[in-house]
Protein backbone atom coordinates (compact mmCIF):
# COMPACT_ATOMS: atom_id res chain seq x y z
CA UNK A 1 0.00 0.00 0.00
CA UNK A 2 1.59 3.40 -1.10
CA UNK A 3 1.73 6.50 1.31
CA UNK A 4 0.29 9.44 -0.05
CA UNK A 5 2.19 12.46 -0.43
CA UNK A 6 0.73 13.89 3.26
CA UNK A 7 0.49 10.91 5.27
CA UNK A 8 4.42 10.97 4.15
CA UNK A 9 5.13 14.85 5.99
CA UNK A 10 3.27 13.67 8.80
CA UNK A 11 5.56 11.34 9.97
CA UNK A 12 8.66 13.07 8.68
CA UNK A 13 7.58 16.44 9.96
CA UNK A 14 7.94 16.42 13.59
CA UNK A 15 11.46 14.78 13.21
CA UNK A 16 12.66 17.41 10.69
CA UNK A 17 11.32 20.20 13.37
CA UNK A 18 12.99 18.27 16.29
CA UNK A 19 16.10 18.60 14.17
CA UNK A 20 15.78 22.12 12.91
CA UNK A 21 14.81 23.55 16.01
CA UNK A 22 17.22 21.58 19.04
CA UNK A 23 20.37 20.94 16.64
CA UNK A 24 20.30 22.99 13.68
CA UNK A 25 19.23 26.09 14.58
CA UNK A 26 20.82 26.63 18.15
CA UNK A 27 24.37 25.56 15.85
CA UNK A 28 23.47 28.04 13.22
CA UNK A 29 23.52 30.83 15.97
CA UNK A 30 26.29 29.27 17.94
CA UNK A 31 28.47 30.39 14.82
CA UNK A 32 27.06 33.68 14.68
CA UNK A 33 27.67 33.76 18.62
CA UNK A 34 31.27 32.82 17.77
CA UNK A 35 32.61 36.08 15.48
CA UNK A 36 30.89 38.44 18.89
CA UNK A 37 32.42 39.10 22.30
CA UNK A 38 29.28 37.84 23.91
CA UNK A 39 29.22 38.08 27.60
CA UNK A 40 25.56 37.07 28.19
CA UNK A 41 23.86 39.86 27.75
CA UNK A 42 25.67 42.28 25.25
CA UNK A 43 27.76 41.21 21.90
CA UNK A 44 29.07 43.45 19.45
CA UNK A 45 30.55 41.57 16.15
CA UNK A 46 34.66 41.18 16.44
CA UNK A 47 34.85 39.03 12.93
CA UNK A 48 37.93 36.32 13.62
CA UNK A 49 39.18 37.93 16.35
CA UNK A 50 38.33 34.76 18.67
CA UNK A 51 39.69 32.48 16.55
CA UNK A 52 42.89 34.16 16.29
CA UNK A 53 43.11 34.47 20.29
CA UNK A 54 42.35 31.04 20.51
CA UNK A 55 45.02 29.59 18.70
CA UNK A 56 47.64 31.79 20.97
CA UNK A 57 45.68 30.49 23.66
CA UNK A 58 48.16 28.06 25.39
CA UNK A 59 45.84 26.36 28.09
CA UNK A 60 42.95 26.18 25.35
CA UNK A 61 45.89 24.48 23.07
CA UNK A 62 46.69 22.15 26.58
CA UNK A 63 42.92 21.25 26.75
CA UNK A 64 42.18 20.19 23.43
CA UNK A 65 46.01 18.28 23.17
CA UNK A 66 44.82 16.61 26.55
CA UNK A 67 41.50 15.75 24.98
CA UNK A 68 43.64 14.46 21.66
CA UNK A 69 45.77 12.13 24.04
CA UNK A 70 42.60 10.69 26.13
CA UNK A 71 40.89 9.92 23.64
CA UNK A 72 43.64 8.20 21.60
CA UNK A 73 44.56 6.49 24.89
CA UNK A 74 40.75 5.06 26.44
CA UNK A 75 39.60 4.48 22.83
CA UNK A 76 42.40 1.65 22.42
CA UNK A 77 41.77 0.23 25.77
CA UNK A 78 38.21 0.30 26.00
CA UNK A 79 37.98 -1.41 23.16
CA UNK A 80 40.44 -4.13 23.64
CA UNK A 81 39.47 -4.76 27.10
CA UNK A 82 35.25 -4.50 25.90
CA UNK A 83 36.24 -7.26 23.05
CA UNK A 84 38.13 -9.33 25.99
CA UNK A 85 34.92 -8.84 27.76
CA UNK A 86 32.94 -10.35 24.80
CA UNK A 87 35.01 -13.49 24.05
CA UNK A 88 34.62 -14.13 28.09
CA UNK A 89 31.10 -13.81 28.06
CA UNK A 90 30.56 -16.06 25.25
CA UNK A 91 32.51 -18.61 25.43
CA UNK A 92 30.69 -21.81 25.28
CA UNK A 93 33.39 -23.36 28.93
CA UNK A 94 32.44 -20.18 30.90
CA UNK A 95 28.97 -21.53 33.21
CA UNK A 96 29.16 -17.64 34.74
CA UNK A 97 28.05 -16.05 31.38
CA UNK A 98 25.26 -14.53 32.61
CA UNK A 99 26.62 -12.90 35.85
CA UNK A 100 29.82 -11.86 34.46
CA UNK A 101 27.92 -9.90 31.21
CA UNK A 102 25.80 -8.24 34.28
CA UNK A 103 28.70 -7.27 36.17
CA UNK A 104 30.89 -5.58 33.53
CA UNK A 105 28.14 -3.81 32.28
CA UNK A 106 26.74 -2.19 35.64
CA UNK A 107 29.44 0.41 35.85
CA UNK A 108 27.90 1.91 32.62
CA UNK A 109 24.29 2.47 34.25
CA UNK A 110 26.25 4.63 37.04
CA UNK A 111 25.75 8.43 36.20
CA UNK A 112 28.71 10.42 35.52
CA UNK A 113 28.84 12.82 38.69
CA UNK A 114 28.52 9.79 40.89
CA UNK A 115 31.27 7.81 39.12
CA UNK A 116 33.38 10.78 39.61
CA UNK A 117 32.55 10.86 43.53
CA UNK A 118 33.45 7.37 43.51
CA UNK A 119 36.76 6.88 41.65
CA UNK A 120 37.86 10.55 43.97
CA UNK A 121 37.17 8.44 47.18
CA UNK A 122 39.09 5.58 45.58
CA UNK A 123 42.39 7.59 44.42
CA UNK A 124 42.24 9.52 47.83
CA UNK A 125 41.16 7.53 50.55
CA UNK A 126 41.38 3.86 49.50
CA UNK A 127 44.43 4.48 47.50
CA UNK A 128 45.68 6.15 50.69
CA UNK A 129 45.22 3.61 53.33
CA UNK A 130 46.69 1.13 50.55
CA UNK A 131 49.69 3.20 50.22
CA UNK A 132 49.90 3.82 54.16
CA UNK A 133 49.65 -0.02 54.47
CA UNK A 134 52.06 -1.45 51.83
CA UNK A 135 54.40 1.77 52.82
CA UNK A 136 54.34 2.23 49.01
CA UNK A 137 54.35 6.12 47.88
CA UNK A 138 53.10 5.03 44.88
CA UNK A 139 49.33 5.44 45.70
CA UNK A 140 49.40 8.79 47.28
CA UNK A 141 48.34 11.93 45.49
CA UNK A 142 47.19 10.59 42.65
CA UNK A 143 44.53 13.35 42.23
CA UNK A 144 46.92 15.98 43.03
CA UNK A 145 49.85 15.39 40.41
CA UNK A 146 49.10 16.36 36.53
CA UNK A 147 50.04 12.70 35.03
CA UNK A 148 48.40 10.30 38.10
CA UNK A 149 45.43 12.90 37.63
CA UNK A 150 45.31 12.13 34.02
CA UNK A 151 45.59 8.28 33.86
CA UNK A 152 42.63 8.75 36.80
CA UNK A 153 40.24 9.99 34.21
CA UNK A 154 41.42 7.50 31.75
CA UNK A 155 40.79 4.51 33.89
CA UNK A 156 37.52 6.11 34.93
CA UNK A 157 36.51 6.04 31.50
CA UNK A 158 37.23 2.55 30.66
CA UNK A 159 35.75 1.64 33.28
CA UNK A 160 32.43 3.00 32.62
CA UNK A 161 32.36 2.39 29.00
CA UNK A 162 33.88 -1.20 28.31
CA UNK A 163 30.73 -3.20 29.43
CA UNK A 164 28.68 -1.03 26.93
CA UNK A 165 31.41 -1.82 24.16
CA UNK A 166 31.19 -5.16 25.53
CA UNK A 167 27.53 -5.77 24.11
CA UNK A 168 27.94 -4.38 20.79
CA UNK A 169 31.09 -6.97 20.26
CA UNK A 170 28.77 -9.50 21.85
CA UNK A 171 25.85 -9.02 19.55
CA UNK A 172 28.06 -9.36 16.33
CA UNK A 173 30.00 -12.42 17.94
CA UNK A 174 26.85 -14.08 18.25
CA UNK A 175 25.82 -13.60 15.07
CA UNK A 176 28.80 -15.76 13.92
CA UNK A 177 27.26 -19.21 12.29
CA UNK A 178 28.48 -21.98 14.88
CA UNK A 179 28.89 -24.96 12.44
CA UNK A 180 31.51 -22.43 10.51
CA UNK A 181 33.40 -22.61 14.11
CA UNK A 182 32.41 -26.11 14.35
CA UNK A 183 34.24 -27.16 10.53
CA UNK A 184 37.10 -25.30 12.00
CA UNK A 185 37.40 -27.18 14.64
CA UNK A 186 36.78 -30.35 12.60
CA UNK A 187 40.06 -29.35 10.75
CA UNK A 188 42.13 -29.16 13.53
CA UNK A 189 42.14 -25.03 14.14
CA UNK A 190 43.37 -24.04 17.49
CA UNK A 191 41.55 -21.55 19.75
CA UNK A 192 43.72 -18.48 18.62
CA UNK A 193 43.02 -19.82 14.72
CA UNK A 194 39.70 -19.94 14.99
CA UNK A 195 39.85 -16.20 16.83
CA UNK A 196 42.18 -14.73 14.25
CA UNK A 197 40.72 -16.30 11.41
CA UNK A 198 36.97 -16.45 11.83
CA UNK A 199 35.43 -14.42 14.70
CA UNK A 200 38.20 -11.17 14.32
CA UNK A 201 37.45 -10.80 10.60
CA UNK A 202 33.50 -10.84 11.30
CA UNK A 203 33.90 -8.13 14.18
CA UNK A 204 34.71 -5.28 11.31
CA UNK A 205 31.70 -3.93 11.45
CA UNK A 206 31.59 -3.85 15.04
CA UNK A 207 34.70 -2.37 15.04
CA UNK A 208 33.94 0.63 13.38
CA UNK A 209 30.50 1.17 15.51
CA UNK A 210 32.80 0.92 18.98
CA UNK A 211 35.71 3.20 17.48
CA UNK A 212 33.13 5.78 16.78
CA UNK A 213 31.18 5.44 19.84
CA UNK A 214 34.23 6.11 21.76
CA UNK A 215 35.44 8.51 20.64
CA UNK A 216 32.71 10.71 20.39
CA UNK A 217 32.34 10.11 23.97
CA UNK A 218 35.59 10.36 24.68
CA UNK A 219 35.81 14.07 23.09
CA UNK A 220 32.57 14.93 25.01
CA UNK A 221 33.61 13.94 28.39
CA UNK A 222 32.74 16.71 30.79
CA UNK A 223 30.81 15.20 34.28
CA UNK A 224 33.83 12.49 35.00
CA UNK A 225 36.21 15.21 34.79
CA UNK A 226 34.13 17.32 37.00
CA UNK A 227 33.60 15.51 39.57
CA UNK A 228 36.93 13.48 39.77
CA UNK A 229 39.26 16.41 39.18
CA UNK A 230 37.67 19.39 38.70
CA UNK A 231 40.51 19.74 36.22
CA UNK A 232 42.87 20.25 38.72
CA UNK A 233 45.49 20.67 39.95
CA UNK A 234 46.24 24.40 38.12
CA UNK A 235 44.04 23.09 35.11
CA UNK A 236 46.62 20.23 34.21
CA UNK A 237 43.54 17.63 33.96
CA UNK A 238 40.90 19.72 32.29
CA UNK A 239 39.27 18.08 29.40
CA UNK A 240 37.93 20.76 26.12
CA UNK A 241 34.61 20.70 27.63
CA UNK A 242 35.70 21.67 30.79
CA UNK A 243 37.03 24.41 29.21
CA UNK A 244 34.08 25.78 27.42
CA UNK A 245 31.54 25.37 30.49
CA UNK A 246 34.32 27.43 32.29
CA UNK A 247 35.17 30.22 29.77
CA UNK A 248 31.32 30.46 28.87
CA UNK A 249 29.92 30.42 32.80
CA UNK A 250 32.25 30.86 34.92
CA UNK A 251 34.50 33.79 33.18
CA UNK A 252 30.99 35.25 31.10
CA UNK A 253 33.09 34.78 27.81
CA UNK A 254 30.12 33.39 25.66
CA UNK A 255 31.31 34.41 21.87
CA UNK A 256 34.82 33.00 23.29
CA UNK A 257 33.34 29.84 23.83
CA UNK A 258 31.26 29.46 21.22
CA UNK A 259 34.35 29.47 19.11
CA UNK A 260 36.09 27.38 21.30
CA UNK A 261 33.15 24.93 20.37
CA UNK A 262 33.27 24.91 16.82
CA UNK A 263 36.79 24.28 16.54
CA UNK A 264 35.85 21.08 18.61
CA UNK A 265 33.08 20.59 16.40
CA UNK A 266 35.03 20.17 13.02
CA UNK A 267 38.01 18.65 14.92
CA UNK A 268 35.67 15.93 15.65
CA UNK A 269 34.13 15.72 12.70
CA UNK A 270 37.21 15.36 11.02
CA UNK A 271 38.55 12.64 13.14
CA UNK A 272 34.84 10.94 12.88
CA UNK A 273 34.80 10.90 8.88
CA UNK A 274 38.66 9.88 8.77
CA UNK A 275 37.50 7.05 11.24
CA UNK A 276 34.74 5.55 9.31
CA UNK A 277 36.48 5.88 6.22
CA UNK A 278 39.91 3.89 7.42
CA UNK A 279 37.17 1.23 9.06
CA UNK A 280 35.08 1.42 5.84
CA UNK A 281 38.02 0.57 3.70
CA UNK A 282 38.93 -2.15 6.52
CA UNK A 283 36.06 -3.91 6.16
CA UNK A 284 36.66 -4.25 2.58
């Protein structure tokens, strides 16, 4: 049965409003908002001058190099430890499948701020008493020095986001036809064969959903950071976003941020397309 021509806008309408109003528009201004010196409440139009204070700017430089290495660093191990996750989970010896895909998920259902709270009492009070007790100087301060602070957030992160990773490798491992396993193991393939050989090769797609996920995320992070660091100590550990909530509410420098944001914007972007497109030609 064919949809008529207005049955069609009715159900394409309210999407295409959802997106012109929320995303479109409120961008489109955001890049007006950029080329002002917005403070909130008056702007006057400055052209590039943001743009050209921005890329002097050395701790908005630190930020978004500090966002570069994060993300670089959690995407690899989130998804190498989310695909470990997956081949635990489902393989056919392991009678805790079940309870083991519950508890590696769980961390993801914890919100941000609270998983902040929680890895800040770990680093500083269990890490503490463990230091105090091992006499090992190792675990103390780890909030307070620039690179501890840093590999913090990181194993925050991976924390949180492996057991979501976990199900999309999960879902596609699943999907792999068992007698093709089962021929290989007919033949005489070893475990490590039939991983290298069969399941890896099927997990492309996969791949490329989890590598983007990531690092979307990854370049968005803003509550984690927050709560576990506050992107302390003297700024060493704060993340792009961090920056652009602070320039744009704490120091009234809207227009400043704004431009701040776009430059995130297309460096994302970038990085996104150049993603798929390396996992595109991958999968080929």
């Amino acid at each position: 049965m064919l949809i008529k021509k207005h049955q069609y806008w009715a159900f394409v309408l309210p999407a295409l409003l959802f997106i012109i109003l929320i995303i479109a528009l409120p961008f489109l201004i955001g890049i007006y908002y950029s080329f002002t010196d917005s403070n909130g409440l008056n702007s006057s139009f400055i052209g590039l001058k943001n743009y050209q204070i921005l890329f002097r700017d050395t701790i908005f430089l630190q930020s978004l190099w500090l966002t570069v290495k994060f993300s670089v660093v959690s995407v690899l191990l989130i998804n190498l430890i989310g695909l470990a996750f997956a081949l635990i989970v489902t393989s056919s010896d392991n009678r805790f499948n079940k309870a083991l895909r519950t508890i590696f998920f769980m961390p993801n259902l914890i919100g941000g701020i609270l998983l902040g709270f929680i890895w800040q009492f770990i680093f500083t009070s269990a890490f503490k008493a463990l230091g105090g007790s091992l006499n090992l100087d190792f675990f103390n301060g780890w909030l307070s020095d620039p690179a501890t602070g840093f590999w913090g957030i990181v194993i925050l992160f991976v924390w949180q986001m492996s057991g979501y990773i976990m199900l999309i490798y999960v879902s596609f491992l699943n999907s792999i036809p068992q007698n093709t396993i089962q021929a290989a193991r007919l033949d005489g393939a070893e475990r490590w064969q039939i991983l290298m050989f069969i399941k890896l090769p099927q997990l492309a797609p996969a791949f490329t959903i989890s590598l983007f996920l990531t690092l979307a995320n990854s370049f968005k992070l803003y509550e984690q950071n927050l709560a576990l660091t506050n992107g302390g100590p003297y700024r060493s550990t704060e993340m792009i976003s961090m920056y652009i909530y602070n320039t744009a509410f704490v120091n009234f420098q809207q227009g400043y941020a704004q431009a701040a944001g776009i430059i995130l914007f297309f460096c994302v972007t970038l990085v996104s397309f150049l993603q798929l497109a390396l996992s595109r030609r991958g999968e080929r």
